[in-house]
C-alpha atoms as a PDB file:
ATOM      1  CA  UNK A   1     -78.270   8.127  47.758  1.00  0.00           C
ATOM      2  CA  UNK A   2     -79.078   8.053  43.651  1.00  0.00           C
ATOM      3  CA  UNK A   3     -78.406  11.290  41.770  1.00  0.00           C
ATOM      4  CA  UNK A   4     -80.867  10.803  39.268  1.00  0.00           C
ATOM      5  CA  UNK A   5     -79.373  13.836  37.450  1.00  0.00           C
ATOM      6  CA  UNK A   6     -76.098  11.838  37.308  1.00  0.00           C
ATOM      7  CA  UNK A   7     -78.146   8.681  35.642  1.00  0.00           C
ATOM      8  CA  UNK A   8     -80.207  10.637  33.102  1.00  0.00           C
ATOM      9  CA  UNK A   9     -76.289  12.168  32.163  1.00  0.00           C
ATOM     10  CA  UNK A  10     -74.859   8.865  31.778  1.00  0.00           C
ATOM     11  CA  UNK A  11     -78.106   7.658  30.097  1.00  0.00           C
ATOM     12  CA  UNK A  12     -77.853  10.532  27.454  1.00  0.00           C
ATOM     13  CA  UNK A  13     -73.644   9.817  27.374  1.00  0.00           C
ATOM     14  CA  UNK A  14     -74.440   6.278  26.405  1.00  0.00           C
ATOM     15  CA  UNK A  15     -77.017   7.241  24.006  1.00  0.00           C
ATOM     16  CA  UNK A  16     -74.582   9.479  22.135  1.00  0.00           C
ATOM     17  CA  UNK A  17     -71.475   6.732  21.914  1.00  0.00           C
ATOM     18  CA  UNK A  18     -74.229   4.268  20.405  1.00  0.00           C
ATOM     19  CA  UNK A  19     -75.649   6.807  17.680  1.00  0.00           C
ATOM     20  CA  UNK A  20     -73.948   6.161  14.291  1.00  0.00           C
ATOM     21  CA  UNK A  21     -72.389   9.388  12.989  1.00  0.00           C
ATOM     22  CA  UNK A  22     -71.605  10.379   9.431  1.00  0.00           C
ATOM     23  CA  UNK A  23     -72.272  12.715   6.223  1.00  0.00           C
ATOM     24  CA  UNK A  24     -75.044  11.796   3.726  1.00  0.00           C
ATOM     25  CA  UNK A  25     -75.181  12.790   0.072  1.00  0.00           C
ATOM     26  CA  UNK A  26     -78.084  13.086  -2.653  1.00  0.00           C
ATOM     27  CA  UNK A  27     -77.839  11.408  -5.770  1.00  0.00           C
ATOM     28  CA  UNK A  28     -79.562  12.978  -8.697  1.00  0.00           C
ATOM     29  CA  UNK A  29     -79.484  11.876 -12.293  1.00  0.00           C
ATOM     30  CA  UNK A  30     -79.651  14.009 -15.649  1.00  0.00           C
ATOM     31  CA  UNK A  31     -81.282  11.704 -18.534  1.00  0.00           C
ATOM     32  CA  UNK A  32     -81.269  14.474 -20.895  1.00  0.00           C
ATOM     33  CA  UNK A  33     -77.873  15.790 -21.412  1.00  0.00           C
ATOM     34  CA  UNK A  34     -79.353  18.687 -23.374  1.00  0.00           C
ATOM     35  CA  UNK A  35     -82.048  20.286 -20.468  1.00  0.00           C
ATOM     36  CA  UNK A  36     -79.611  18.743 -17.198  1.00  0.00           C
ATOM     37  CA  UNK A  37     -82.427  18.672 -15.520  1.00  0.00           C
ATOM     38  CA  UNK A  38     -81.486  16.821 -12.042  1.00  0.00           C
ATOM     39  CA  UNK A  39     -83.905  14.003 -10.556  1.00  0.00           C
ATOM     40  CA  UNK A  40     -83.397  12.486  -6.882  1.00  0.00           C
ATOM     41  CA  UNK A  41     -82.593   9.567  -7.682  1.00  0.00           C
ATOM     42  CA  UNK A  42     -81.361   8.140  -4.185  1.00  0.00           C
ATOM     43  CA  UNK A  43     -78.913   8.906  -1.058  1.00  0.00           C
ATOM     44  CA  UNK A  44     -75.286   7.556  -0.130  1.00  0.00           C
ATOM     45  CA  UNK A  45     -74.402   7.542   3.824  1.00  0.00           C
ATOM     46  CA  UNK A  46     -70.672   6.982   5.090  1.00  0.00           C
ATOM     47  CA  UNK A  47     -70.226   6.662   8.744  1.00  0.00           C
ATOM     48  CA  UNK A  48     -67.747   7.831  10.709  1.00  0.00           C
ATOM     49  CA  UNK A  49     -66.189   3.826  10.915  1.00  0.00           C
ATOM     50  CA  UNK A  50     -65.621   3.819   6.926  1.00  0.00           C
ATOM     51  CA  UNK A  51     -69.100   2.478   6.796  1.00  0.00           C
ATOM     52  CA  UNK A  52     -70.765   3.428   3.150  1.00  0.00           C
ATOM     53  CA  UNK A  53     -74.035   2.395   1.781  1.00  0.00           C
ATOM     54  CA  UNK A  54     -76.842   3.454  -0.823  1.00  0.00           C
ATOM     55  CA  UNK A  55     -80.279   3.426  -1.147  1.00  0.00           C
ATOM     56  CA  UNK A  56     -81.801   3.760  -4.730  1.00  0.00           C
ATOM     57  CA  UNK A  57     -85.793   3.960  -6.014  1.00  0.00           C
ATOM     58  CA  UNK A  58     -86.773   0.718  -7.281  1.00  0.00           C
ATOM     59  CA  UNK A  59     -88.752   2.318 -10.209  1.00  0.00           C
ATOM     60  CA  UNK A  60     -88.387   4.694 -12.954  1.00  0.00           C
ATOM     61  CA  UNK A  61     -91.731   4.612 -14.149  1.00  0.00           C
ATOM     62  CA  UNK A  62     -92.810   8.303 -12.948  1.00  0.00           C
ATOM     63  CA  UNK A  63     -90.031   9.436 -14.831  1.00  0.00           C
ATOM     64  CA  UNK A  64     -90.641   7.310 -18.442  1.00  0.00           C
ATOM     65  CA  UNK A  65     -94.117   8.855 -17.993  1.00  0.00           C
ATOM     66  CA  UNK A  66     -92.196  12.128 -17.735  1.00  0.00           C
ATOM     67  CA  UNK A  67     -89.822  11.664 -20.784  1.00  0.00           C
ATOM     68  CA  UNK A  68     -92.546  10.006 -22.668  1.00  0.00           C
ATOM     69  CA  UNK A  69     -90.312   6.628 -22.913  1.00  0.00           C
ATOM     70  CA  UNK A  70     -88.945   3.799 -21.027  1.00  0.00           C
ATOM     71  CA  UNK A  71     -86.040   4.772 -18.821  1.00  0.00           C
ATOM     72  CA  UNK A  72     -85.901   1.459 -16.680  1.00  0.00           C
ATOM     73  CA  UNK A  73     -82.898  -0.278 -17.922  1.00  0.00           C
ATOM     74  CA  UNK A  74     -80.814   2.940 -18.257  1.00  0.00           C
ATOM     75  CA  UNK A  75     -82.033   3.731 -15.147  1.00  0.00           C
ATOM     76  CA  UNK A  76     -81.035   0.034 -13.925  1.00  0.00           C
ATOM     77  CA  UNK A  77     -77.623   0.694 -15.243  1.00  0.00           C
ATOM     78  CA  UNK A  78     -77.376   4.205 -13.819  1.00  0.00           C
ATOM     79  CA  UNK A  79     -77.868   2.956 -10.041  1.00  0.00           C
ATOM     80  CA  UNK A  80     -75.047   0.353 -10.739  1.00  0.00           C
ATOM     81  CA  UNK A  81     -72.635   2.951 -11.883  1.00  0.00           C
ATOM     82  CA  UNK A  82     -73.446   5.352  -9.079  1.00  0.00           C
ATOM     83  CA  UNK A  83     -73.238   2.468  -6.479  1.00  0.00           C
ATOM     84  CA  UNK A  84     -69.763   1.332  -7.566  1.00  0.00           C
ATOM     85  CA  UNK A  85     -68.699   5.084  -7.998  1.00  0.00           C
ATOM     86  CA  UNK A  86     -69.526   6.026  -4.631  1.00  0.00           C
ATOM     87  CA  UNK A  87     -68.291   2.418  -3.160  1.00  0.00           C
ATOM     88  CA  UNK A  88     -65.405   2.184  -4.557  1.00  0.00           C
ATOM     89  CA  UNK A  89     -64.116   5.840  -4.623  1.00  0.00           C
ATOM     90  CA  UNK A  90     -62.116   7.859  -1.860  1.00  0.00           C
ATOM     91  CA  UNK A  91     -64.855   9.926   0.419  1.00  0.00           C
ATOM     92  CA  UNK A  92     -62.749  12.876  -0.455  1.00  0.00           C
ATOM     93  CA  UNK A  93     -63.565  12.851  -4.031  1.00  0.00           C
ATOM     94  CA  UNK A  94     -66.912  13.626  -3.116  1.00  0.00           C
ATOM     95  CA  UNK A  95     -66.639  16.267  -0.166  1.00  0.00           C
ATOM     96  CA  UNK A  96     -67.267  19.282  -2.966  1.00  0.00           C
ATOM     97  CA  UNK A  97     -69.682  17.429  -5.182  1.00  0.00           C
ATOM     98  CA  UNK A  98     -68.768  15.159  -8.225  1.00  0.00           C
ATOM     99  CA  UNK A  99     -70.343  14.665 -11.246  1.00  0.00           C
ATOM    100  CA  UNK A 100     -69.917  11.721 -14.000  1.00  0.00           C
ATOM    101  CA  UNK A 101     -72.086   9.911 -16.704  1.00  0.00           C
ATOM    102  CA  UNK A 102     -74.875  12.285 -15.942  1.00  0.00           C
ATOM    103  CA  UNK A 103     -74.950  11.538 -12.127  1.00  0.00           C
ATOM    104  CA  UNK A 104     -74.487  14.299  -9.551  1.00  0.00           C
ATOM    105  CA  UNK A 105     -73.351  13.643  -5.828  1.00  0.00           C
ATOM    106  CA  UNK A 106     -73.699  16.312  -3.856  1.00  0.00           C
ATOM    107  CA  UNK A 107     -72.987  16.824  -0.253  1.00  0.00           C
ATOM    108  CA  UNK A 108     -75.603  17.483   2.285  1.00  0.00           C
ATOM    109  CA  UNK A 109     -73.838  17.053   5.645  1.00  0.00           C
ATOM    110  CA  UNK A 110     -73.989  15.271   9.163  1.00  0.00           C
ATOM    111  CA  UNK A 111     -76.424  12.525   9.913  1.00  0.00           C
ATOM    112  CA  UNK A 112     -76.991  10.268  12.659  1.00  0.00           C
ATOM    113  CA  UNK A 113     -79.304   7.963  14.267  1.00  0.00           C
ATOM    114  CA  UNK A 114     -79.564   4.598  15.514  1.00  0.00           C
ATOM    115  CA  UNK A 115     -78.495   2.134  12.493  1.00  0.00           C
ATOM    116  CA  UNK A 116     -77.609   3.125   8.991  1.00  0.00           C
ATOM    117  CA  UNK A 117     -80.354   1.663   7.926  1.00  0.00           C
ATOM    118  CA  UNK A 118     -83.073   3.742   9.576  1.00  0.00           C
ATOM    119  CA  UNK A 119     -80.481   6.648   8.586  1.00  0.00           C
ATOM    120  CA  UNK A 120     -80.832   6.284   5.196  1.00  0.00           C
ATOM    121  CA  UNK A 121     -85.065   5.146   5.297  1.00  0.00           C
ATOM    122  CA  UNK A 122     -85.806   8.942   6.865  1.00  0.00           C
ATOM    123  CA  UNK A 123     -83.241  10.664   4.178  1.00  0.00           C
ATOM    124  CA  UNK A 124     -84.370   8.574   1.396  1.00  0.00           C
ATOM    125  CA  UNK A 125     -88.457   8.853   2.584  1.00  0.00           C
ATOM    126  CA  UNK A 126     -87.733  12.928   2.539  1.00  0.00           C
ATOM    127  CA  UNK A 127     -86.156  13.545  -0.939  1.00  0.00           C
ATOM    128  CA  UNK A 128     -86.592  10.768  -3.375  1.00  0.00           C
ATOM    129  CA  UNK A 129     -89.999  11.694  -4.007  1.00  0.00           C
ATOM    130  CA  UNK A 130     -90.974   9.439  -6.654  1.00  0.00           C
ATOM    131  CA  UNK A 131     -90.273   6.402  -4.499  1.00  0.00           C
ATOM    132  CA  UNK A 132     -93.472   7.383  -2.945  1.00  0.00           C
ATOM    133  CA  UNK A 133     -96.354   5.417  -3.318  1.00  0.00           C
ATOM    134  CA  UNK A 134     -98.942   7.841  -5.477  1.00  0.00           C
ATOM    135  CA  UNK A 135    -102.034   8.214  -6.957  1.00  0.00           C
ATOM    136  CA  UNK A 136    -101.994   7.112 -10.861  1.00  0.00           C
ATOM    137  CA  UNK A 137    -102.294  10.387 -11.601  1.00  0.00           C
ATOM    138  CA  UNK A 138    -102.213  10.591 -15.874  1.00  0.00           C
ATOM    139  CA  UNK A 139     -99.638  13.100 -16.422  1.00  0.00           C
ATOM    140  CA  UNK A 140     -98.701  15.020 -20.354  1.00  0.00           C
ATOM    141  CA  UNK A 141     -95.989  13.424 -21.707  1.00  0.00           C
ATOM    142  CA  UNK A 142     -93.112  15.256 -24.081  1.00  0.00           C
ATOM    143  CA  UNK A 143     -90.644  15.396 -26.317  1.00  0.00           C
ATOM    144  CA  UNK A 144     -87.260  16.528 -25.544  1.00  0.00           C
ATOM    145  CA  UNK A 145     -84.695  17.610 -28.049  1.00  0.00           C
ATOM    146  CA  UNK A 146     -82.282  14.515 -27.611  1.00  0.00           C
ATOM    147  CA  UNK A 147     -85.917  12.777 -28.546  1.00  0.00           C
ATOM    148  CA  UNK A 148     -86.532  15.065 -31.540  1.00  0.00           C
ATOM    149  CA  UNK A 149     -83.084  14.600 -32.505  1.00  0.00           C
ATOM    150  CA  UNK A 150     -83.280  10.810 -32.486  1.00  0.00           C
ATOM    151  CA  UNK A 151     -86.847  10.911 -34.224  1.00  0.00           C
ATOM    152  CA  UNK A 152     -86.072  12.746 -37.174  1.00  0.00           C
ATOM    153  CA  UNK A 153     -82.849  11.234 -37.453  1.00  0.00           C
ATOM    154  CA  UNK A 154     -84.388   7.870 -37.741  1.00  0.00           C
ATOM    155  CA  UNK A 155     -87.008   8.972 -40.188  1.00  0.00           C
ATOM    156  CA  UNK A 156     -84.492  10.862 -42.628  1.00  0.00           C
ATOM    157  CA  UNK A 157     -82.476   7.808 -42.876  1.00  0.00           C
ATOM    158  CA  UNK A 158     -85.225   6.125 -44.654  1.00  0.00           C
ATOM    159  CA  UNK A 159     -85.294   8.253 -47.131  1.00  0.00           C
ATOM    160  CA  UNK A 160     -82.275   8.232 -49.548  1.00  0.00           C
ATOM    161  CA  UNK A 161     -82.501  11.631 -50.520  1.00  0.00           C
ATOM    162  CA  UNK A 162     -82.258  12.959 -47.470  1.00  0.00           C
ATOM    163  CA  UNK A 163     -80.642  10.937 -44.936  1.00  0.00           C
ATOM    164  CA  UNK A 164     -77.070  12.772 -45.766  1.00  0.00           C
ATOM    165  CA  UNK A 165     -78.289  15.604 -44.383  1.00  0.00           C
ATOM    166  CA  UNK A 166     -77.435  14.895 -41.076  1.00  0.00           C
ATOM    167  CA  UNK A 167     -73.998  13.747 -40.620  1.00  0.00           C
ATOM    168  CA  UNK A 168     -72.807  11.256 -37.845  1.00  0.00           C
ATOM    169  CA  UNK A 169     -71.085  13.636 -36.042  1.00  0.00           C
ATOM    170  CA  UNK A 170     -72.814  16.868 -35.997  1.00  0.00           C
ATOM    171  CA  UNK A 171     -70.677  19.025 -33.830  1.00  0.00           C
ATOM    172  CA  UNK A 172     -69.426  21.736 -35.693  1.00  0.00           C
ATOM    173  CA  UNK A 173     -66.016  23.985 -34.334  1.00  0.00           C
ATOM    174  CA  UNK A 174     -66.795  27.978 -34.625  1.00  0.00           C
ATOM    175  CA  UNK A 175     -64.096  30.711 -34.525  1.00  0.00           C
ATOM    176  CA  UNK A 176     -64.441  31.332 -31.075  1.00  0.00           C
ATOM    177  CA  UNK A 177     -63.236  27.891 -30.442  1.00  0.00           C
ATOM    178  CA  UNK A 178     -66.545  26.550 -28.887  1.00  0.00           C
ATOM    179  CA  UNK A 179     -68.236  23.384 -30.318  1.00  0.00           C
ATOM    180  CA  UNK A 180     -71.957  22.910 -31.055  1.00  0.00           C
ATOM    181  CA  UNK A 181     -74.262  20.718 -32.156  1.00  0.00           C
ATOM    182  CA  UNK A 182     -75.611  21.297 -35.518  1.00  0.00           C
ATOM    183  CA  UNK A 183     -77.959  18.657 -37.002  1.00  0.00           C
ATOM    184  CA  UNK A 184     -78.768  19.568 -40.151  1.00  0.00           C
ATOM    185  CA  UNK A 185     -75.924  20.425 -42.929  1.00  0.00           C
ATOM    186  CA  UNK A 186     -76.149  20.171 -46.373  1.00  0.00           C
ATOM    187  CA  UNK A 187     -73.609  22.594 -48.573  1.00  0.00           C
ATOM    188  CA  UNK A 188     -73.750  25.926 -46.783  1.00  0.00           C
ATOM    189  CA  UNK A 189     -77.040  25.671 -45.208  1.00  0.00           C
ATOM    190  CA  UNK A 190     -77.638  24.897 -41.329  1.00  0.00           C
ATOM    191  CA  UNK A 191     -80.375  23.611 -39.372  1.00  0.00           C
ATOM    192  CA  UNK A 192     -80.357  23.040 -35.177  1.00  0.00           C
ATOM    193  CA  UNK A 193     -83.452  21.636 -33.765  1.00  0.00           C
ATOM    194  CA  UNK A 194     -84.924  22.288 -30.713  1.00  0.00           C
ATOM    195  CA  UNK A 195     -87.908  20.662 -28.419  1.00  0.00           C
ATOM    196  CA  UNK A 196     -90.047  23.497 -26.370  1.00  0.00           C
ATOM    197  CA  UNK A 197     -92.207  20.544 -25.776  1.00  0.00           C
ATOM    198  CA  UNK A 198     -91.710  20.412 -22.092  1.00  0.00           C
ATOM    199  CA  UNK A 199     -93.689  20.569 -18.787  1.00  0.00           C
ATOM    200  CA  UNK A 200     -92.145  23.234 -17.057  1.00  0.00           C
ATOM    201  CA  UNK A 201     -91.191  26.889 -18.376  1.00  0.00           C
ATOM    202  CA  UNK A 202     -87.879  27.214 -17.153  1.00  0.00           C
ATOM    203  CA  UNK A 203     -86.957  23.818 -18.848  1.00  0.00           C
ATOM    204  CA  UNK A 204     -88.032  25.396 -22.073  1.00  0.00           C
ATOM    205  CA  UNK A 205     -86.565  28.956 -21.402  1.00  0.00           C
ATOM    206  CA  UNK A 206     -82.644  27.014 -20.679  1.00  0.00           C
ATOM    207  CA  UNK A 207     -83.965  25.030 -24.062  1.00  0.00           C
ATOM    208  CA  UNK A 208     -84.755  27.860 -25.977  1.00  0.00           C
ATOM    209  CA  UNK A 209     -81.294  30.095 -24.821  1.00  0.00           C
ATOM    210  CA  UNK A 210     -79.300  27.111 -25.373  1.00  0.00           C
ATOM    211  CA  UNK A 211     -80.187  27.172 -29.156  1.00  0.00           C
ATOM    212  CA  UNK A 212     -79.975  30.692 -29.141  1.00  0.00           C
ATOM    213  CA  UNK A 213     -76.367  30.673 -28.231  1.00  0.00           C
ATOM    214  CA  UNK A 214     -75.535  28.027 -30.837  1.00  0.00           C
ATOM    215  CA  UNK A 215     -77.081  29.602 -33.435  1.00  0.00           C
ATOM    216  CA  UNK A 216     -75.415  33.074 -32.492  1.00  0.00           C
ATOM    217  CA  UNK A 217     -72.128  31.360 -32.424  1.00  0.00           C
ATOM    218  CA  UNK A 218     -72.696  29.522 -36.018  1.00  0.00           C
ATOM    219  CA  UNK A 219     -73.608  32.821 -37.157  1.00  0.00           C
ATOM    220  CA  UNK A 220     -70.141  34.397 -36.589  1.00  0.00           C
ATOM    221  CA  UNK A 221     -68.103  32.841 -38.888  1.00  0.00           C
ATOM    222  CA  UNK A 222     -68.785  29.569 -40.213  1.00  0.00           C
ATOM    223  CA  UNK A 223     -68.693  27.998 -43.502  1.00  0.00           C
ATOM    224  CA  UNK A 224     -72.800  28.322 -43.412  1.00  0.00           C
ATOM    225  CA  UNK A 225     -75.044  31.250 -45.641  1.00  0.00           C
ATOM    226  CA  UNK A 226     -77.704  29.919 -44.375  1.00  0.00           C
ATOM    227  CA  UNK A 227     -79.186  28.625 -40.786  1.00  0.00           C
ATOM    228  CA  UNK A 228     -82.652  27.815 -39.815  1.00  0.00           C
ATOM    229  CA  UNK A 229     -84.241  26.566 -36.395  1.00  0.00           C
ATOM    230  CA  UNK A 230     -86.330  23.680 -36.554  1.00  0.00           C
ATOM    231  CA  UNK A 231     -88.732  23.885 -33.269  1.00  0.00           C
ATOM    232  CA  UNK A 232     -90.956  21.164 -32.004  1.00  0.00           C
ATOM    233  CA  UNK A 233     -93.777  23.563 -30.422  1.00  0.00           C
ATOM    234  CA  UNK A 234     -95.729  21.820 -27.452  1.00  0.00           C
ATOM    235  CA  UNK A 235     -97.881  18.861 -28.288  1.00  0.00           C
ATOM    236  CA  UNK A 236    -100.536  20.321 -25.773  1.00  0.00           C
ATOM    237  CA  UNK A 237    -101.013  23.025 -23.475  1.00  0.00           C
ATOM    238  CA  UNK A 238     -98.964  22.556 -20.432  1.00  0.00           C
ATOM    239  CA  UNK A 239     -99.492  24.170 -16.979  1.00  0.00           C
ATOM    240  CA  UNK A 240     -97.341  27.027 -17.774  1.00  0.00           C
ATOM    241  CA  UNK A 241     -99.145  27.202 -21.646  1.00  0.00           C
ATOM    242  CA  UNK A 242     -99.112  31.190 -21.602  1.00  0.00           C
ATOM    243  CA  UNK A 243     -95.557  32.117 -20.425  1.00  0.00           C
ATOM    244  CA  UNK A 244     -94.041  29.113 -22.738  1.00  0.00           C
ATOM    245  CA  UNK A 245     -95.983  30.244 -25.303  1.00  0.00           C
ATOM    246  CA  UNK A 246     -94.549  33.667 -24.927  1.00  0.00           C
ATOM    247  CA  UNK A 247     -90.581  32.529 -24.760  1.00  0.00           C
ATOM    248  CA  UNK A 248     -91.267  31.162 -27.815  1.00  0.00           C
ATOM    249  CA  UNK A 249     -92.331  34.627 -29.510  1.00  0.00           C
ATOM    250  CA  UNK A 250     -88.920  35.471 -28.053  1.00  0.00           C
ATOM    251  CA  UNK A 251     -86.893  33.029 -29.482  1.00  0.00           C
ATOM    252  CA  UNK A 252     -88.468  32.996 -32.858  1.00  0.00           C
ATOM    253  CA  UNK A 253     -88.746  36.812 -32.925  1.00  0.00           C
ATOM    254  CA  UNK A 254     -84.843  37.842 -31.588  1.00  0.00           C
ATOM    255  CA  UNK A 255     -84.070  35.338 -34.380  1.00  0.00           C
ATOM    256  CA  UNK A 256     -85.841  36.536 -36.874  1.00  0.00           C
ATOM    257  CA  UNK A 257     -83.963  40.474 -36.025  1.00  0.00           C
ATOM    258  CA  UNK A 258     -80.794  37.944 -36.577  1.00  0.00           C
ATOM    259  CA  UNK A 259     -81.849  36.853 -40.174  1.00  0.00           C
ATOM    260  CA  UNK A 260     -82.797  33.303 -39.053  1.00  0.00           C
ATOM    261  CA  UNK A 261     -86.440  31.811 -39.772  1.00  0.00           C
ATOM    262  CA  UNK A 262     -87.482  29.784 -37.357  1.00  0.00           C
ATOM    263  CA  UNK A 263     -89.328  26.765 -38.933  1.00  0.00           C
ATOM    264  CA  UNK A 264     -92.092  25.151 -36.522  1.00  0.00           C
ATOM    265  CA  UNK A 265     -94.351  21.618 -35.998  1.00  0.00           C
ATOM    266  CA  UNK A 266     -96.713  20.725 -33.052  1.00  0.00           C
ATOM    267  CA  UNK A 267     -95.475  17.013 -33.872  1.00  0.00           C
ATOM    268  CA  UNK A 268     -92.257  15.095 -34.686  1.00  0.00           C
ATOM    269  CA  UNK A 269     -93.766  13.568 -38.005  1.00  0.00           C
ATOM    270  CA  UNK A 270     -94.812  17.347 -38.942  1.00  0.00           C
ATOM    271  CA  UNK A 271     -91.325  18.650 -37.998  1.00  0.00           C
ATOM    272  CA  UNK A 272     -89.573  15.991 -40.770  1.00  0.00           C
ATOM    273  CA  UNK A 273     -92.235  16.835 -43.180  1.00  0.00           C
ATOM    274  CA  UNK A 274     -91.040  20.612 -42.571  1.00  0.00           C
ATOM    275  CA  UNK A 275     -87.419  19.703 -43.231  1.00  0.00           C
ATOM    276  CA  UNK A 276     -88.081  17.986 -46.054  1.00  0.00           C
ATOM    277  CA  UNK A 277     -89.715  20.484 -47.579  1.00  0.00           C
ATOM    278  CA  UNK A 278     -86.790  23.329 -46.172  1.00  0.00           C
ATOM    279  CA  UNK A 279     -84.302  20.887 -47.868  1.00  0.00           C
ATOM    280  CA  UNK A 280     -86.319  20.866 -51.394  1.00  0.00           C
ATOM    281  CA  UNK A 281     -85.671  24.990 -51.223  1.00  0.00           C
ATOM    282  CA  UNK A 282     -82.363  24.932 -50.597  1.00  0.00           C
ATOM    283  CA  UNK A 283     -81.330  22.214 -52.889  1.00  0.00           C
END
């Protein structure tokens, strides 16, 4: 006689032994190493048999609309590191998370299902979102401050009075042992510059304490009199216009009770117009 509970257990036994097993990973990437904002990037599986593969968007064009330039060939060259990272390195150095050149790995668990490759389709499908087919949605650009930076760099180099100003290497040791990053120097006057020209308000809050902190550490014992904050304000009004507009006030105004003007342009062009003109004072 059959024991069709018997057959439906070895059915579900055999099932199980043909499932491939293992832990999957996000990969996220950080193109600004100034906000570290994270982007899904792509997914890593490795199977219980050693097995390891990756899966990796095939564009970066949602995110150069993002950043407001082209991000495909460092993009390109980002999936190539992260491939031959995870490939190539022990699955133990990544059981806790790792980061390196701006890419994260973290852990996410178990997976299984019937190939790797339909493994990694569903994981990839659910949280690399901008592998997804969209609408062409126009979306606001901006400027970030390692974009700023870059900008007025480039345009005060042009100008021979003022393209000493900002010295190759602008990191700056205070007395509590930290460095930061201070642009501008010229004699005992400092200058930091900072983008709040960003979609999202908590990317412009961790913007806007970042400089904060720098400028509160210059403060307390450098070789600088003098320190100003150069701020790129938002080009347009964002979704979050109201509460971005009012961490600025914050910024400019807890400043301010610090001694330290904050100096302000809706564009980059306006911005190195403003520190030429800061430079002409000081001078």
């Amino acid at each position: 006689m059959i024991n069709i509970q018997e057959l439906l257990a070895a059915s579900k036994a055999k099932e199980n032994n043909q499932l491939v097993k293992g832990v999957w990973f996000l990969i996220q990437w950080s193109p600004d190493d100034y906000s570290q904002e994270r982007f899904n990037i792509g997914v890593a599986f490795s199977s219980e048999r050693g097995e390891k593969q990756v899966k990796f968007t095939k564009s970066f064009k949602e995110l150069s609309n993002w950043y407001g330039c082209n991000l495909t060939k460092q993009g390109d060259m980002v999936i190539k590191i992260a491939t031959h990272t995870f490939i190539g390195k022990s699955l133990d150095k990544f059981s806790s998370g790792f980061f390196e050149s701006g890419i994260h790995y973290v852990p996410m668990g178990m997976a299984q299902g019937e190939s790797i490759e339909k493994i990694m389709n569903v994981l990839f499908k659910d949280v690399v979102p901008m592998a997804q087919e969209k609408q062409n949605i126009a979306r606001a650009s901006y400027t970030t401050t390692r974009n700023i930076i870059t900008v007025v760099r480039e345009a005060i180099s042009k100008n021979s009075v003022l393209k000493d100003i900002m010295p190759e290497n602008p990191m700056v040791e205070t007395l509590s042992g930290i460095s930061v990053k201070v642009p501008i120097q010229f004699r005992s006057n400092a200058g930091t510059i900072v983008s709040a020209d960003y979609a999202t308000s908590d990317t412009v809050e961790n913007e806007l304490l970042r400089s904060f902190r720098d400028i509160d550490l210059i403060l307390n014992g450098n070789d600088f009199d003098n320190v100003n904050s150069f701020l790129l304000l938002p080009a347009s009004a964002k979704g979050e216009a109201k509460k971005i507009s009012n961490l600025i006030g914050d910024y400019t105004s807890s400043l301010k009770s610090k001694g330290v003007e904050t100096i302000s342009a809706h564009q980059p062009s306006s911005l190195v117009n403003k520190i030429d003109g800061w430079y002409k004072e000081v001078a």
